[in-house]
Protein backbone atom coordinates (compact mmCIF):
# COMPACT_ATOMS: atom_id res chain seq x y z
CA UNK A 1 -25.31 -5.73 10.56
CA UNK A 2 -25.81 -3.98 7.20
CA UNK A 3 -24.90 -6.29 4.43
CA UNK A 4 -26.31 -3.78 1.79
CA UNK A 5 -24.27 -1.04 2.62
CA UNK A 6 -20.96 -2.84 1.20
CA UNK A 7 -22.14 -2.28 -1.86
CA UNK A 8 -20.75 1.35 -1.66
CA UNK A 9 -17.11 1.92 -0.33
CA UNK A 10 -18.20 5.59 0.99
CA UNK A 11 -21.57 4.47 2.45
CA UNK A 12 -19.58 1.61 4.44
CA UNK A 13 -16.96 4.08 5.39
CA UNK A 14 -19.41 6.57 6.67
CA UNK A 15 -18.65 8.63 9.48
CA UNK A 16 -15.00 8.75 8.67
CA UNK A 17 -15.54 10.83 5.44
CA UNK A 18 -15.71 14.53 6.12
CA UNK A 19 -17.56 17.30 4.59
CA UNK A 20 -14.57 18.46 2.22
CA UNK A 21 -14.24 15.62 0.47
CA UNK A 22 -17.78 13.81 0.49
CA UNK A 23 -18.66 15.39 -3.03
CA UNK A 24 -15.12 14.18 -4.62
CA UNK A 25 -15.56 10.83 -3.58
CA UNK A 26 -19.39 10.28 -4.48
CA UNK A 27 -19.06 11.83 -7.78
CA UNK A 28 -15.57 9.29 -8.13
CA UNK A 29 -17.39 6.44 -7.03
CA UNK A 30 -20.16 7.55 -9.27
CA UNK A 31 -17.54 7.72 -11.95
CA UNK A 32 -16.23 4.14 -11.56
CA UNK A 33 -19.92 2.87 -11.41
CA UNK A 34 -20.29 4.25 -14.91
CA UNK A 35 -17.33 3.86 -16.59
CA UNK A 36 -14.60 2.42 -14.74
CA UNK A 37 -15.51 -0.86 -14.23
CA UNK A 38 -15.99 -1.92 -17.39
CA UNK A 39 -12.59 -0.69 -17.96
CA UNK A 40 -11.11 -2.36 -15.14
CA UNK A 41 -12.15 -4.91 -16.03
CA UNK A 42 -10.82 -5.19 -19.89
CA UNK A 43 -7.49 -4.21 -18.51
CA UNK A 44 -7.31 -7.16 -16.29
CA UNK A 45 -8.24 -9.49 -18.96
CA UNK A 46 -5.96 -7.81 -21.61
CA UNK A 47 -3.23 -9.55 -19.25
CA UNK A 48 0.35 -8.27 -18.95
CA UNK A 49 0.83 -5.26 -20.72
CA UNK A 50 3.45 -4.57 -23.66
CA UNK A 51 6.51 -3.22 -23.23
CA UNK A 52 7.77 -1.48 -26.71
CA UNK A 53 11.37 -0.76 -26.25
CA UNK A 54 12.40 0.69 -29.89
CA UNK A 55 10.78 3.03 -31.60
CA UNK A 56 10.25 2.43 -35.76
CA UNK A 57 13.89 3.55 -36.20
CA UNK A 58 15.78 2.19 -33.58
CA UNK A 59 15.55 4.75 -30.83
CA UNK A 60 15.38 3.64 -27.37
CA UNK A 61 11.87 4.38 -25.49
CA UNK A 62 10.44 1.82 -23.04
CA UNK A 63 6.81 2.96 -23.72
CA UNK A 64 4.48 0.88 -21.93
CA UNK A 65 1.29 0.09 -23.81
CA UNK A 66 -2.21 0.18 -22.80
CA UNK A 67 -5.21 1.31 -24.10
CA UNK A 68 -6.69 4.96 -24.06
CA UNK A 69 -9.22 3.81 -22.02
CA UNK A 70 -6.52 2.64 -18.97
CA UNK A 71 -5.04 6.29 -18.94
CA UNK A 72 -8.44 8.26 -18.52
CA UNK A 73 -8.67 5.47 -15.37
CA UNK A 74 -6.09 6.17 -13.98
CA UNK A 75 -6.39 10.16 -13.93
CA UNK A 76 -9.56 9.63 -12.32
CA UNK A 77 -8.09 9.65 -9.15
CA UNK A 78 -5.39 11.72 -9.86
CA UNK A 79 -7.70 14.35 -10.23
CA UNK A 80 -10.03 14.03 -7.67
CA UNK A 81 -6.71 14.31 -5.33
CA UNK A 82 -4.79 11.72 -4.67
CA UNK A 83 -1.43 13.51 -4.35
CA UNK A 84 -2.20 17.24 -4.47
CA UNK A 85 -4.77 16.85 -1.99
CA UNK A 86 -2.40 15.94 1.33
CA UNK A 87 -0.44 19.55 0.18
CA UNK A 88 -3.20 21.55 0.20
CA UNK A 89 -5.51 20.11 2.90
CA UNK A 90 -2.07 19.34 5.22
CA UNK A 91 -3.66 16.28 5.70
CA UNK A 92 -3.00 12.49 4.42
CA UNK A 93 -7.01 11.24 5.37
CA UNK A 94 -8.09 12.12 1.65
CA UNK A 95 -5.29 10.17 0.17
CA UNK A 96 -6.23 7.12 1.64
CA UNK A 97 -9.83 7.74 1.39
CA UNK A 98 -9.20 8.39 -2.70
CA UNK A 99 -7.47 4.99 -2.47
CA UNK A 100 -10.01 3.05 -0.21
CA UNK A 101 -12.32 3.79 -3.11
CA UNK A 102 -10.14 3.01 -5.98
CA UNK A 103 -9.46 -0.40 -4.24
CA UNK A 104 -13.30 -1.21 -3.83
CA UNK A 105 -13.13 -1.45 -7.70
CA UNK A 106 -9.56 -2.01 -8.93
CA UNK A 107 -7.28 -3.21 -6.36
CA UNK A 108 -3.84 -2.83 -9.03
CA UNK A 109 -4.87 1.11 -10.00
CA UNK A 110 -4.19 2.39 -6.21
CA UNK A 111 -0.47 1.46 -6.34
CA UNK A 112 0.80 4.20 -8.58
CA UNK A 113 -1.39 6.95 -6.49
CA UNK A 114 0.47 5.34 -3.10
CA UNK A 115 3.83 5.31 -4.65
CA UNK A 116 3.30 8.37 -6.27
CA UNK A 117 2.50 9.88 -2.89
CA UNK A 118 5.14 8.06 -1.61
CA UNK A 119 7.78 9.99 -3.75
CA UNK A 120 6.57 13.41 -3.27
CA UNK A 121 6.51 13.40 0.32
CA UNK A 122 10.33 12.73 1.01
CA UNK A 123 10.66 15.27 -2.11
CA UNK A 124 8.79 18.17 0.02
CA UNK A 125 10.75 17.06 3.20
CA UNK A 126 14.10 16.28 2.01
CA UNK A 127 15.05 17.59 -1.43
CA UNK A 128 16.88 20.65 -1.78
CA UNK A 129 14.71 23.84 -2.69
CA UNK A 130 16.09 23.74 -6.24
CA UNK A 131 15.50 19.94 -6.65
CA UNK A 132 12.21 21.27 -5.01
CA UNK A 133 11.95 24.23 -7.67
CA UNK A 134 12.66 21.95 -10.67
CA UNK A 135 9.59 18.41 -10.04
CA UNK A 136 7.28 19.52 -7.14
CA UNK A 137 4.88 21.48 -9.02
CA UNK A 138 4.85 18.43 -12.04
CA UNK A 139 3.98 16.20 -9.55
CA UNK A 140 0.84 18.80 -7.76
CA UNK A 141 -0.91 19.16 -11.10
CA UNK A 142 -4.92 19.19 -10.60
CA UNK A 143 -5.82 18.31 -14.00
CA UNK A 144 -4.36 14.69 -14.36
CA UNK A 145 -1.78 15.47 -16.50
CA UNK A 146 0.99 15.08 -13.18
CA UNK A 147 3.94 13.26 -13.44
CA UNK A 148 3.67 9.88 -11.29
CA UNK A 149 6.21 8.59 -8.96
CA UNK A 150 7.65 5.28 -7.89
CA UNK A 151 9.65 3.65 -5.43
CA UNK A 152 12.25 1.21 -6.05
CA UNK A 153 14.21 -0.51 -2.99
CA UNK A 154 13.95 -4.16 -4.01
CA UNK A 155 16.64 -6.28 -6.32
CA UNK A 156 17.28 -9.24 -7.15
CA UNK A 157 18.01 -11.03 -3.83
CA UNK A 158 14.76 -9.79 -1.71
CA UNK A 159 13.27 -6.85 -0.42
CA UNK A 160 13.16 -7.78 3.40
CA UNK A 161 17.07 -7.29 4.09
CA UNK A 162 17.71 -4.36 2.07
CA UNK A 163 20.99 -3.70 3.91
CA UNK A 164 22.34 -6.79 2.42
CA UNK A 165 20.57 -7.01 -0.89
CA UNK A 166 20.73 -3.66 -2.15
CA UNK A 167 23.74 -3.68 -4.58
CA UNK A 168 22.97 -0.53 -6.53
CA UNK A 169 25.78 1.93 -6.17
CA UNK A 170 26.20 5.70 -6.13
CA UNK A 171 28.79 7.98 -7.17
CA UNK A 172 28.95 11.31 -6.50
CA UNK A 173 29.71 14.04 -8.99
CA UNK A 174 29.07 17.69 -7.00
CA UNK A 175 25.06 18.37 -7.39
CA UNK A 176 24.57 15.36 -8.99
CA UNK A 177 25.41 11.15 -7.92
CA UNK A 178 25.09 8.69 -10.63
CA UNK A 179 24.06 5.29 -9.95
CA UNK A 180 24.40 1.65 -11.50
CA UNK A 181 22.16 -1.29 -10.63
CA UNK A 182 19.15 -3.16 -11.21
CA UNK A 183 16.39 -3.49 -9.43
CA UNK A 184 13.78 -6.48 -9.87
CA UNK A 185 10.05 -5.89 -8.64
CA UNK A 186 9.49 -1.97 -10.12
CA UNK A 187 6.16 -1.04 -9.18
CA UNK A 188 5.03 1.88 -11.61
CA UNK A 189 8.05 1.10 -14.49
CA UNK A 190 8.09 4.06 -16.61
CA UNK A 191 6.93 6.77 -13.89
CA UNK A 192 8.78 10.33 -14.48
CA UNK A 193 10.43 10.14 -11.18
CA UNK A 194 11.48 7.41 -8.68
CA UNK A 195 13.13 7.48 -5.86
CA UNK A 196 15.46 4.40 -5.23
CA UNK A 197 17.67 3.19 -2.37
CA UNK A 198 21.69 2.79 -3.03
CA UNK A 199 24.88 2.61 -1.72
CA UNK A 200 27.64 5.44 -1.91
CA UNK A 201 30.90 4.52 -2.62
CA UNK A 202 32.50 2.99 0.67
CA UNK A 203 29.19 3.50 2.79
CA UNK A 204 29.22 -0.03 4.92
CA UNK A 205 27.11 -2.73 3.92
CA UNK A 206 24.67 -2.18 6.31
CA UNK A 207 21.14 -0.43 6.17
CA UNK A 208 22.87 2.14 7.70
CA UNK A 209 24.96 2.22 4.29
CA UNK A 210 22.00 3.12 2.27
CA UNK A 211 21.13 6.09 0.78
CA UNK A 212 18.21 7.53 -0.96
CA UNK A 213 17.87 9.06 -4.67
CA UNK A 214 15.53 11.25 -6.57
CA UNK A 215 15.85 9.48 -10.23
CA UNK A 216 14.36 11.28 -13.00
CA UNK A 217 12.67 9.48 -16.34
CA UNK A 218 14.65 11.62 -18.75
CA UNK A 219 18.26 12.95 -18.17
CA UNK A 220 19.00 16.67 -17.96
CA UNK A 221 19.49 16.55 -21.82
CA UNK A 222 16.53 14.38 -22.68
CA UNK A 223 17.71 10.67 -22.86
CA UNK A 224 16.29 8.19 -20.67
CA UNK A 225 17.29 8.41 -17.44
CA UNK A 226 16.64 4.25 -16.82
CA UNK A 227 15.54 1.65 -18.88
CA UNK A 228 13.25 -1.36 -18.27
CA UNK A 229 14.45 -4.88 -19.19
CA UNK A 230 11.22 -6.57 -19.28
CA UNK A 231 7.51 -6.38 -17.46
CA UNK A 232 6.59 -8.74 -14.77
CA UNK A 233 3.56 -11.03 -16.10
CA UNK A 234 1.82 -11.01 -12.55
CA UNK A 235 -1.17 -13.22 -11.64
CA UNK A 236 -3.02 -9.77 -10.22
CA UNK A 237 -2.71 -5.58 -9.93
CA UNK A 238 -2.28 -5.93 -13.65
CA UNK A 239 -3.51 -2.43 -13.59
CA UNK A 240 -0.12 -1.44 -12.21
CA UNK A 241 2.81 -1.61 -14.69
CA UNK A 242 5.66 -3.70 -12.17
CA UNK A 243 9.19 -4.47 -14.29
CA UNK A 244 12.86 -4.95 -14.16
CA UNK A 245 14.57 -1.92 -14.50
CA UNK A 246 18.03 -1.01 -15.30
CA UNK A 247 20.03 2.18 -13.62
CA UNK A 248 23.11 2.66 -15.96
CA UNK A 249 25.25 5.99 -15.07
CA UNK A 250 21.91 7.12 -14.25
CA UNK A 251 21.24 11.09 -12.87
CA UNK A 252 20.10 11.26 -9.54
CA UNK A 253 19.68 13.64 -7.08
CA UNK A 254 20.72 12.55 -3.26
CA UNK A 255 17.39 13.10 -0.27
CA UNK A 256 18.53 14.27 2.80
CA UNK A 257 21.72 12.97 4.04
CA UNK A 258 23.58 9.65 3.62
CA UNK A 259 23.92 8.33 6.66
CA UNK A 260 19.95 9.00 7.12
CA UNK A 261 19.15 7.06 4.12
CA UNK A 262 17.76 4.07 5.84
CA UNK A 263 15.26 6.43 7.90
CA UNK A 264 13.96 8.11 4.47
CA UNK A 265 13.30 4.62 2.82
CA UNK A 266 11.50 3.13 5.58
CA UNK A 267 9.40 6.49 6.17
CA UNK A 268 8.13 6.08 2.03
CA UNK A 269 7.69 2.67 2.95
CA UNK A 270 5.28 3.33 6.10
CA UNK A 271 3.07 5.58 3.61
CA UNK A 272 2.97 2.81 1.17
CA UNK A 273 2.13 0.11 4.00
CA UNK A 274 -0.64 2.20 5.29
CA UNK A 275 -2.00 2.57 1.27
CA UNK A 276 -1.81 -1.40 1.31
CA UNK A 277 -3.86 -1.21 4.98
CA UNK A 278 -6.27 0.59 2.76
CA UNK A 279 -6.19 -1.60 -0.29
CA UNK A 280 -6.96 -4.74 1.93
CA UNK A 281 -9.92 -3.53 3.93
CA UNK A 282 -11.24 -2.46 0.40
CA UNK A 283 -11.02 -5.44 -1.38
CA UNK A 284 -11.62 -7.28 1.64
CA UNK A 285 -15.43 -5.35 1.29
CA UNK A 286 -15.55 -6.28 -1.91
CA UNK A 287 -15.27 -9.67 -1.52
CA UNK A 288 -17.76 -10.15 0.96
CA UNK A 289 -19.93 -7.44 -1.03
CA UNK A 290 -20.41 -9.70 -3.94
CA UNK A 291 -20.82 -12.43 -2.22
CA UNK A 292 -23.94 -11.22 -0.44
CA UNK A 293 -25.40 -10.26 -3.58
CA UNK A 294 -24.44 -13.63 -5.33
CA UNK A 295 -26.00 -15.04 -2.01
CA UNK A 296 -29.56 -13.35 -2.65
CA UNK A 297 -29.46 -14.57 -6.29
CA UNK A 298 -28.33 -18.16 -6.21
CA UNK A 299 -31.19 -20.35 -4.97
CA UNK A 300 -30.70 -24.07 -3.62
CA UNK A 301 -33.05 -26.16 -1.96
CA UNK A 302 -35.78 -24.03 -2.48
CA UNK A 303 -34.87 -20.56 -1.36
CA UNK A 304 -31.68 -18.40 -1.66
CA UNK A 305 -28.75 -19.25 -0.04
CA UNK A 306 -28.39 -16.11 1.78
CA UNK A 307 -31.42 -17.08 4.09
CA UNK A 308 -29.82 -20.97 4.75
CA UNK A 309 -28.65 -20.68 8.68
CA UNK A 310 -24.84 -21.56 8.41
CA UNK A 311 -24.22 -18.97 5.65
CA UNK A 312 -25.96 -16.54 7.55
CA UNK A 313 -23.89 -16.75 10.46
CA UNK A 314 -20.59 -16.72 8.05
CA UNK A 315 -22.23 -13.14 6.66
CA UNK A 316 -22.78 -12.14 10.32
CA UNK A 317 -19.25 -13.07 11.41
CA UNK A 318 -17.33 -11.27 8.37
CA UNK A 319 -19.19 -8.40 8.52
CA UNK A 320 -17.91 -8.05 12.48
CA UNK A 321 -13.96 -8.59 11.06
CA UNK A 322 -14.79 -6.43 8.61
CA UNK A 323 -15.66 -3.79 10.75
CA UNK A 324 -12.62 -4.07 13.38
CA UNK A 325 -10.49 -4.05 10.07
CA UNK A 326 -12.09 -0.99 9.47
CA UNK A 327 -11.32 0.92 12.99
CA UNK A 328 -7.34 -1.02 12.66
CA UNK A 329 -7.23 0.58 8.96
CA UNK A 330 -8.07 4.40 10.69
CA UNK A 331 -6.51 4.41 13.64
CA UNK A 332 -3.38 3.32 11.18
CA UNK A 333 -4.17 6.42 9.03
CA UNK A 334 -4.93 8.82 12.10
CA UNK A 335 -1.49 8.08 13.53
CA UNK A 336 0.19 8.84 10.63
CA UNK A 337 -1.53 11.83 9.82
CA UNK A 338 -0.02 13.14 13.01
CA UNK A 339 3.75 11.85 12.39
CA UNK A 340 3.96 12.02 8.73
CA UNK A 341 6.28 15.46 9.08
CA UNK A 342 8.31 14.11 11.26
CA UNK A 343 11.78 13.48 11.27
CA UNK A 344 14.73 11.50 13.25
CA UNK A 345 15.05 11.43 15.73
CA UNK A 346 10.80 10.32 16.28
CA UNK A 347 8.66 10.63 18.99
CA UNK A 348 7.09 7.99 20.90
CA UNK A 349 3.79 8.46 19.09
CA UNK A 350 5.87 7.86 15.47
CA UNK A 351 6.61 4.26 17.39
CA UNK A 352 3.01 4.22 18.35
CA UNK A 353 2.23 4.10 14.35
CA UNK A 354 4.70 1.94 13.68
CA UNK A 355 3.62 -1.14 15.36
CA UNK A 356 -0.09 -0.27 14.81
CA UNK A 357 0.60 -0.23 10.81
CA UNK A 358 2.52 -3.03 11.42
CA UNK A 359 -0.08 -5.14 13.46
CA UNK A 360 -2.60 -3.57 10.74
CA UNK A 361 -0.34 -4.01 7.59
CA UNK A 362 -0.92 -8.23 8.68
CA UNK A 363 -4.29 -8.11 10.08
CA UNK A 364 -6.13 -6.60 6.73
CA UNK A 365 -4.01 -8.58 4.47
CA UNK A 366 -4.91 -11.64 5.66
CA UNK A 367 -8.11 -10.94 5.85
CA UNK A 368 -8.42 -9.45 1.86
CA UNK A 369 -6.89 -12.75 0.94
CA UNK A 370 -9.64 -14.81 3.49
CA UNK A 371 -12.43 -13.09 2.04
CA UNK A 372 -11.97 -13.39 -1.27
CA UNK A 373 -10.86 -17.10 -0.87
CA UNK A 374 -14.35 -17.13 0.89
CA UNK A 375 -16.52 -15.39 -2.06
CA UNK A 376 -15.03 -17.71 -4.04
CA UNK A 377 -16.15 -20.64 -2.51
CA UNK A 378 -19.22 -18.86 -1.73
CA UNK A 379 -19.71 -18.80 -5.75
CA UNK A 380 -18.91 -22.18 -6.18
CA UNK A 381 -18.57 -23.03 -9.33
CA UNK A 382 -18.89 -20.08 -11.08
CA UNK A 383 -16.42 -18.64 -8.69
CA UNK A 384 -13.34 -19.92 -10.54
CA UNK A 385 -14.07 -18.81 -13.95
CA UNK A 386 -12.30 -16.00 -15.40
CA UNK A 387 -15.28 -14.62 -16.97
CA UNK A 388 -16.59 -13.74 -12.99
CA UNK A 389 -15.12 -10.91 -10.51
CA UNK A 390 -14.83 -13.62 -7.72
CA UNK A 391 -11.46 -15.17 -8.95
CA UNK A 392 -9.87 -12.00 -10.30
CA UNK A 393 -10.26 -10.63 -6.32
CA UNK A 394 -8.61 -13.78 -4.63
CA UNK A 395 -5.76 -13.24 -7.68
CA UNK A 396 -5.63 -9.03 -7.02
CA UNK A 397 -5.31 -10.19 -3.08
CA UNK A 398 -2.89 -12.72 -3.40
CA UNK A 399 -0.15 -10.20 -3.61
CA UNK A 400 -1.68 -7.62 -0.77
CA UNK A 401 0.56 -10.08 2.40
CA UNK A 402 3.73 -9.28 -0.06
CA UNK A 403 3.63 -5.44 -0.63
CA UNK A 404 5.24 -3.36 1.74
CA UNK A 405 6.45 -6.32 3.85
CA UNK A 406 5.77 -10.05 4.53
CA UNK A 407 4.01 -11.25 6.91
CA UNK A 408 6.89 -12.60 8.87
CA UNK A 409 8.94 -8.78 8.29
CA UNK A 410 5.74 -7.53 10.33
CA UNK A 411 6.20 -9.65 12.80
CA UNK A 412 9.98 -9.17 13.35
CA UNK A 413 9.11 -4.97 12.74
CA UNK A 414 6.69 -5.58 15.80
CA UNK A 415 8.40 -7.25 17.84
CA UNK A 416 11.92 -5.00 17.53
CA UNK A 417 9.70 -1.76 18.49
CA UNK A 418 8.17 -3.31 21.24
CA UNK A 419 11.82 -4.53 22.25
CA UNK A 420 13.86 -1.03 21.87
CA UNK A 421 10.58 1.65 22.13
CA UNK A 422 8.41 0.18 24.00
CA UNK A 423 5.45 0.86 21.80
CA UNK A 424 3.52 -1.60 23.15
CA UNK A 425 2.98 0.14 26.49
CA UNK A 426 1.86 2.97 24.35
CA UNK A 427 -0.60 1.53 22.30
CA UNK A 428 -2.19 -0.18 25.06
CA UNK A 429 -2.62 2.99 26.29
CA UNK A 430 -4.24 4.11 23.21
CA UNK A 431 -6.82 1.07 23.70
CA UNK A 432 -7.64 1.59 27.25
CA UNK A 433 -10.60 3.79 26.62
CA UNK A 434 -12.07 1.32 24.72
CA UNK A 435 -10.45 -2.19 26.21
CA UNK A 436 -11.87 -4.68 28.71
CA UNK A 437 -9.96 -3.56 31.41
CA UNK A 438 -9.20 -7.23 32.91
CA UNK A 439 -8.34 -8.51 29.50
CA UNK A 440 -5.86 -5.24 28.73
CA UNK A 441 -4.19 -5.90 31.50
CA UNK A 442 -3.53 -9.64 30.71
CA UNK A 443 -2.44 -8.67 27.28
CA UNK A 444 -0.22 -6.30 28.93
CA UNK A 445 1.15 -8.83 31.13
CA UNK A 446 1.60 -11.47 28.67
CA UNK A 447 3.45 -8.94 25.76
CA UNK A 448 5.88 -8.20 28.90
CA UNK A 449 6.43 -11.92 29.97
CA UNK A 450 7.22 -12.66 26.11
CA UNK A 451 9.43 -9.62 26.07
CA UNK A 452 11.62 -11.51 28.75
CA UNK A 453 12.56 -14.81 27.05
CA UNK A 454 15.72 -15.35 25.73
CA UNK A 455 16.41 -13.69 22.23
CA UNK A 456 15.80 -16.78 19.61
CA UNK A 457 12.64 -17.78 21.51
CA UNK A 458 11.62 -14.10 21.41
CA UNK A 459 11.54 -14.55 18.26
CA UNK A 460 10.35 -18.20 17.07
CA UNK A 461 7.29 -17.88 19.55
CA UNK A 462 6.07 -14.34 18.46
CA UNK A 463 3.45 -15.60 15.55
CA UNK A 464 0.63 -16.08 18.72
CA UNK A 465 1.72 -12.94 20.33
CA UNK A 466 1.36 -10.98 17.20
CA UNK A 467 -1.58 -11.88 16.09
CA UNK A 468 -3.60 -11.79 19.26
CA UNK A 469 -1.89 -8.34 19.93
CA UNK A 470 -3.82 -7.53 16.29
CA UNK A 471 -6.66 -9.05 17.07
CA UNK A 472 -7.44 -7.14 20.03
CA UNK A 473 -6.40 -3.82 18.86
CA UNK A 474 -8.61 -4.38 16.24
CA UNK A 475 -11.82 -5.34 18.27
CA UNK A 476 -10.76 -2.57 20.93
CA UNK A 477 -10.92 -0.06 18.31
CA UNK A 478 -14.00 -1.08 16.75
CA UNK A 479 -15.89 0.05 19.79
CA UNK A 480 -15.90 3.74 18.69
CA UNK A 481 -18.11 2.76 15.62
C-alpha cells in the first residue's frame, strides 16, 4: 500500500501511462498544481453561472458567463489533447488519461472534453464528407481555440427510456432536417455543435424510431441555431454549463441512417460512460487522497489519527478498492479502444465492452460517492464546511451514479446482454487468466442458473448478481497490477 502516491493522479496511474504522452500529462498536472486549482476552486464557489440572453439592444445571444480565468481552464486540456489526440494517435487511451487527470482536480471540467469527444467521433464515422469538410477540422484545433461539442438525448420525461420520452421531431428538407423540441438536462449549453436524438416524421415510437442530428450553434446565415431557456443551478460539476435548451425550426444535419439512429446514440453514450468510469476512479482518489493527508495532520488522543488502528485498516481497505477500480476503469478503456470503429452489426468483443462498462460504469460510481462520503466523515467537522474540498467532492460525486445511466439502467443494460449476447461467457473468459479457477466457475454457474428464471424474477433478483459479477471482475483484474 502506497498512500502517498494518491497525491498525484499520474504517479497512481503508473504503468498505464505510455511514453507519448507522459510529458503532456506531467506538465498538465503540473499546470493544475499551479494554477488550476485555485481556479477550480473560485468557479465552484461562484455557484451557478449566468446566463445573459439579450444583448444591450435587444438581440438574442445566450452567452454564458464566467470569468476569464474559467476559459484558460478549460483549454488546458483541450490543448494538451483531449479530442485531437484519439485522431492522430488512432487511439482513445490519451483521452481518458487527459480526463483521469482533469477529474483528480475538477470533477465538472471533464464533461465538455467527454461530450466533446463524444460528438466528433459519430461526426468522423457517420457524417457525410461535406458535413465532414464543413466542422471536423473546428473541432481538431491544437491551440484551444476548438469548437466544443455536446450531446443532448434527454427531455423532460427521463433519459432512461428514450424511445418513449424523446418527443423532439425532425423534418426533412433535402440536405438539411429541421427539428422542434426541448430538451431538459443539456450538458455543455452553448457548445458550437451538438448532436441530439429525434424523431422523423412517422418513424414509430420506439428507440428504433430515433434518429440522430448534427445541430450547429449558429444557422447557415448566422442566427442561433438553438436557444437556452434557463441554466440548471446544480449542487456539483458547476464547472460544466448544464441548461434547458430550446430546438425551434432548428438546422440539422442527419448521422448515418434513420433507422440506425438508436445504435449511433447509444455508441456516443458508451464513450461518455467510459469518461464517467474515468471521472469516478479519479475523484474516488481524491477523496481518499485528502483524507490521508488530513489523517497525518489532525491529531487526537495524543498522536495523529492516521496511526490509530481502525483508521488504518479503513486506509488499507480503500486503497485495495481503489486499486481493482483502477484495473475495472482500464480494462473498460482497453475494450473500447478496440471497438470504438465499429459499426452494426458488432462483434462479440463490442458485447464484451458493453457489459464490462456497464458493470464498471456502477462499480466506480458508487465507489466516488463512498469515498468521498468517507473523507468527509474522516474530516469531521471541518468536513462539511464549504470553505474545505471534502464537501465540494461528496457534492461533485453525487451526480457521477446519474450520468450516462442509473444505476438500475446498468443493471437492466447487463443483464439484457448477458440474455441476447451472451457476454457473460465472454468476459469470464477474459478473467480466466487471472480468476480463482474454482470461484470462476461458480460465478459462471450461478450467472447461468439466474439466466434461467422466469423473466420478472430475472429481473427483480439481478441487484446481487450484478454487483458480485462487478465485484469480481474487478478483483480478477486487479491481479495484473
Amino acid at each position: 500500500m502506497n498512500l502517498e502516491s494518491l497525491s498525484s493522479p499520474n504517479t497512481f496511474l503508473g504503468p498505464l501511462i505510455d511514453d507519448a504522452i507522459a510529458p503532456t500529462l506531467h506538465e498538465y498536472e503540473s499546470w493544475w498544481l499551479a494554477e488550476g486549482m485555485q481556479i477550480s476552486a473560485a468557479v465552484d464557489r461562484a455557484g451557478t453561472p449566468w446566463l445573459r440572453m439579450f444583448d444591450e439592444v435587444g438581440n438574442r445571444t445566450d452567452e454564458i458567463l464566467y470569468p476569464s480565468e474559467y476559459w484558460k481552464m478549460l483549454k488546458q486540456g483541450y490543448q494538451a489533447g483531449a479530442i485531437w489526440r484519439p485522431f492522430a494517435d488512432d487511439s482513445l487511451r490519451a483521452h481518458y488519461l487527459i480526463d483521469y487527470v482533469t477529474c483528480f482536480f475538477d470533477a465538472g471540467l471533464a464533461c465538455p472534453y467527454i461530450v466533446s469527444l463524444s460528438t466528433t467521433v459519430p461526426l468522423t464515422k457517420y457524417g457525410a464528407p461535406e458535413l465532414q469538410d464543413r466542422f471536423l477540422h473546428h473541432l481538431l484545433r491544437r491551440d484551444g481555440s476548438n469548437w466544443q461539442g455536446a450531446t443532448w438525448m434527454t427531455e423532460a420525461k427521463g433519459g432512461s427510456d428514450l424511445g418513449a420520452t424523446v418527443e423532439t421531431s425532425a423534418r426533412n428538407e433535402g440536405e438539411r432536417w429541421i427539428l422542434n423540441g426541448d430538451k431538459y438536462f443539456a450538458s455543455n449549453a452553448g457548445a458550437e455543435l451538438a448532436i441530439v436524438a429525434a424523431r422523423p416524421a412517422g418513424a414509430p415510437q420506439t428507440p428504433r424510431g430515433l434518429a440522430l442530428f448534427l445541430v450547429p450553434r449558429r444557422r447557415a446565415d448566422g442566427r442561433l441555431n438553438y436557444f437556452i431557456r434557463r441554466l440548471k443551478n446544480k449542487i456539483g460539476t458547476r464547472s460544466v454549463p448544464t441548461g434547458e435548451v430550446e430546438l425551434r425550426d432548428s438546422e440539422a444535419y442527419l448521422l448515418g441512417q434513420p433507422e440506425s439512429g438508436i445504435y449511433l446514440i447509444l455508441e456516443s453514450l458508451n464513450l461518455s460512460r467510459v469518461g464517467n468510469i474515468a471521472g469516478s476512479v479519479a475523484l474516488a482518489q481524491r477523496a481518499l487522497s485528502d483524507a490521508f493527508a488530513f489523517a497525518q495532520k489532525r491529531v487526537a488522543f495524543g498522536k495523529p489519527i492516521v496511526e490509530h488502528p481502525l483508521l488504518q485498516q479503513q486506509f488499507r481497505e480503500r486503497y485495495e478498492h481503489l486499486v481493482h477500480a483502477r484495473a475495472l476503469m482500464w480494462q473498460a478503456i482497453e475494450l473500447l479502444d478496440e471497438v470504438w470503429k465499429e459499426r452494426p452489426p458488432y462483434s462479440d468483443r463490442y458485447h464484451t465492452f458493453r457489459l464490462v462498462a456497464h458493470l464498471a460504469k456502477f462499480w466506480t460510481a458508487e465507489l466516488a460517492v463512498q469515498f468521498a462520503k468517507w473523507n468527509m466523515e474522516v474530516h469531521a467537522g471541518a468536513g462539511v464546511l464549504a470553505e474545505h474540498s471534502a464537501e465540494r467532492w461528496l457534492r461533485d460525486a453525487m451526480i457521477l451514479p446519474i450520468w450516462e445511466g442509473t444505476p438500475h439502467r446498468q443493471m437492466l443494460d447487463a443483464l439484457e446482454v448477458m440474455e441476447r449476447k451472451g457476454a457473460h461467457r465472454s468476459l469470464l473468459e477474459l478473467l480466466a487468466p487471472h480468476a480463482d479457477p474454482r470461484e470462476l466457475a461458480e460465478v459462471r454457474a450461478r450467472i447461468e442458473a439466474h439466466l434461467q428464471l422466469p423473466a420478472e424474477k430475472r429481473e427483480a433478483h439481478i441487484e446481487k448478481v450484478f454487483i458480485d459479477l462487478a465485484t469480481f471482475t474487478a478483483r480478477s483484474l486487479a491481479k495484473e497490477f
